[in-house]
Protein backbone atom coordinates (compact mmCIF):
# COMPACT_ATOMS: atom_id res chain seq x y z
CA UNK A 1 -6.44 -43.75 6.74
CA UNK A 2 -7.42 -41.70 3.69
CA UNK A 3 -9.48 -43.12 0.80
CA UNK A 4 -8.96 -42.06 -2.58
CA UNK A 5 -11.13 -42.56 -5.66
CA UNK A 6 -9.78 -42.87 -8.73
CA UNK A 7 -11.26 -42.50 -12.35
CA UNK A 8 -11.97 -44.79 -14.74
CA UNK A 9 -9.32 -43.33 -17.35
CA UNK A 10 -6.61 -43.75 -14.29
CA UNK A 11 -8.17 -47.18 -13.32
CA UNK A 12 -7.46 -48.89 -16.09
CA UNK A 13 -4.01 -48.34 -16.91
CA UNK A 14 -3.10 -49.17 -13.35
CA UNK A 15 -5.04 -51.98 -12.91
CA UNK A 16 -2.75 -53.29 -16.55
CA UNK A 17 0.47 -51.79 -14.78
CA UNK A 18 -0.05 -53.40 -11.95
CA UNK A 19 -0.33 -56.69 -13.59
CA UNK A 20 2.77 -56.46 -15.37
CA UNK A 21 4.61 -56.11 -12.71
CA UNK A 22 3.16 -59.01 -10.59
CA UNK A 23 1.32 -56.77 -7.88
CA UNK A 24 -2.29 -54.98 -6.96
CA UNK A 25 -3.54 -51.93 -8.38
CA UNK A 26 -3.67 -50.65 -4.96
CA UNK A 27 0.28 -51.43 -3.93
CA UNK A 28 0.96 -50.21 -7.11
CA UNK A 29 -0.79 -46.88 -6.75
CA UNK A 30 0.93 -46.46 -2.95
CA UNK A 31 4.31 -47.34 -3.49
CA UNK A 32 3.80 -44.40 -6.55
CA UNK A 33 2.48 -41.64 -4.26
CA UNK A 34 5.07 -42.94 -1.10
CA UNK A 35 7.77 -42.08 -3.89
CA UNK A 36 6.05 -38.93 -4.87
CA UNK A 37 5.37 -37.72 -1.58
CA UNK A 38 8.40 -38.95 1.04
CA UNK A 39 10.64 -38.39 -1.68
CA UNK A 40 14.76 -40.40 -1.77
CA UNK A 41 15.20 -41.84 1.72
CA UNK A 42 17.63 -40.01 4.31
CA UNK A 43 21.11 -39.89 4.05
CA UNK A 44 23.59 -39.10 1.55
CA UNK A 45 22.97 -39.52 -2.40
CA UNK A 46 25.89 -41.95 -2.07
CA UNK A 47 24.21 -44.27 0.29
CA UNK A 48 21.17 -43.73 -1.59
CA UNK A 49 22.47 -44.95 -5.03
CA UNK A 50 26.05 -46.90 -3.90
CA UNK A 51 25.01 -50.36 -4.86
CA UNK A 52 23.89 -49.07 -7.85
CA UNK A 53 26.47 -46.82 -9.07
CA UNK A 54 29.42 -48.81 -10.74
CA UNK A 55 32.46 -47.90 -12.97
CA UNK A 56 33.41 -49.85 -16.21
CA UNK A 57 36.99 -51.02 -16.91
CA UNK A 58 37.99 -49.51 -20.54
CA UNK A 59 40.41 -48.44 -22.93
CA UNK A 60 40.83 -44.89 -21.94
CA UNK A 61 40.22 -43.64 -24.86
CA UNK A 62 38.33 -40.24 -24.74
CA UNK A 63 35.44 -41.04 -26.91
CA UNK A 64 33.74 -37.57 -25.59
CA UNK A 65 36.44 -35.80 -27.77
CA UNK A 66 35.77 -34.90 -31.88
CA UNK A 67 32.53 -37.28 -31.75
CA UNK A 68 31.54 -35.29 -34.90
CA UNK A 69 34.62 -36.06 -36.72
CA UNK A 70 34.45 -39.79 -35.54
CA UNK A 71 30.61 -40.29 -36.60
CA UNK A 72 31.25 -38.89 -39.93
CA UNK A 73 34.52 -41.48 -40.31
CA UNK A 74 32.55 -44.39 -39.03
CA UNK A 75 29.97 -43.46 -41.62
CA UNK A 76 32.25 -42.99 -44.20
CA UNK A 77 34.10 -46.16 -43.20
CA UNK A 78 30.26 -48.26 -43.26
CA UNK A 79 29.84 -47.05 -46.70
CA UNK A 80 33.00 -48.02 -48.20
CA UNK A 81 32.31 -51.25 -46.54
CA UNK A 82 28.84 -51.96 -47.74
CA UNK A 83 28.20 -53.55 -51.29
């Protein structure tokens, strides 16, 4: 086991972290450096992120096409609009 002291500037911002987020300064601080350290866990990024990767049913309009040209109507279209 390895013992690590941290400074007062470090201690208490993750002392205040740890609070918000309902667990100990010391959890907190190993679950950080596990993360850090050991890095995404084995396998594929697929596995890794599948149940939190999702797609979104839409028009399929391509609104990545003339978004200049489309922010400057909206605008235009908000200040006719507006009183």
């Amino acid at each position: 086991m390895l013992t690590i002291d941290v400074p007062d500037e470090l201690a208490a911002p993750l002392t205040i972290e740890a609070a918000r987020r309902g667990t100990t300064p010391q959890a907190l601080a190993l679950d950080q450096l596990r993360a850090l350290v050991a890095g995404p866990p084995p396998g594929s990024l697929l596995e890794y992120l599948g149940s939190r990767v999702g797609a979104v049913a839409g028009t399929g309009e391509a609104f990545s096409q003339d978004t200049g040209r489309r922010f400057a109507d909206g605008l235009a279209e908000a200040r006719a609009s507006s009183p």
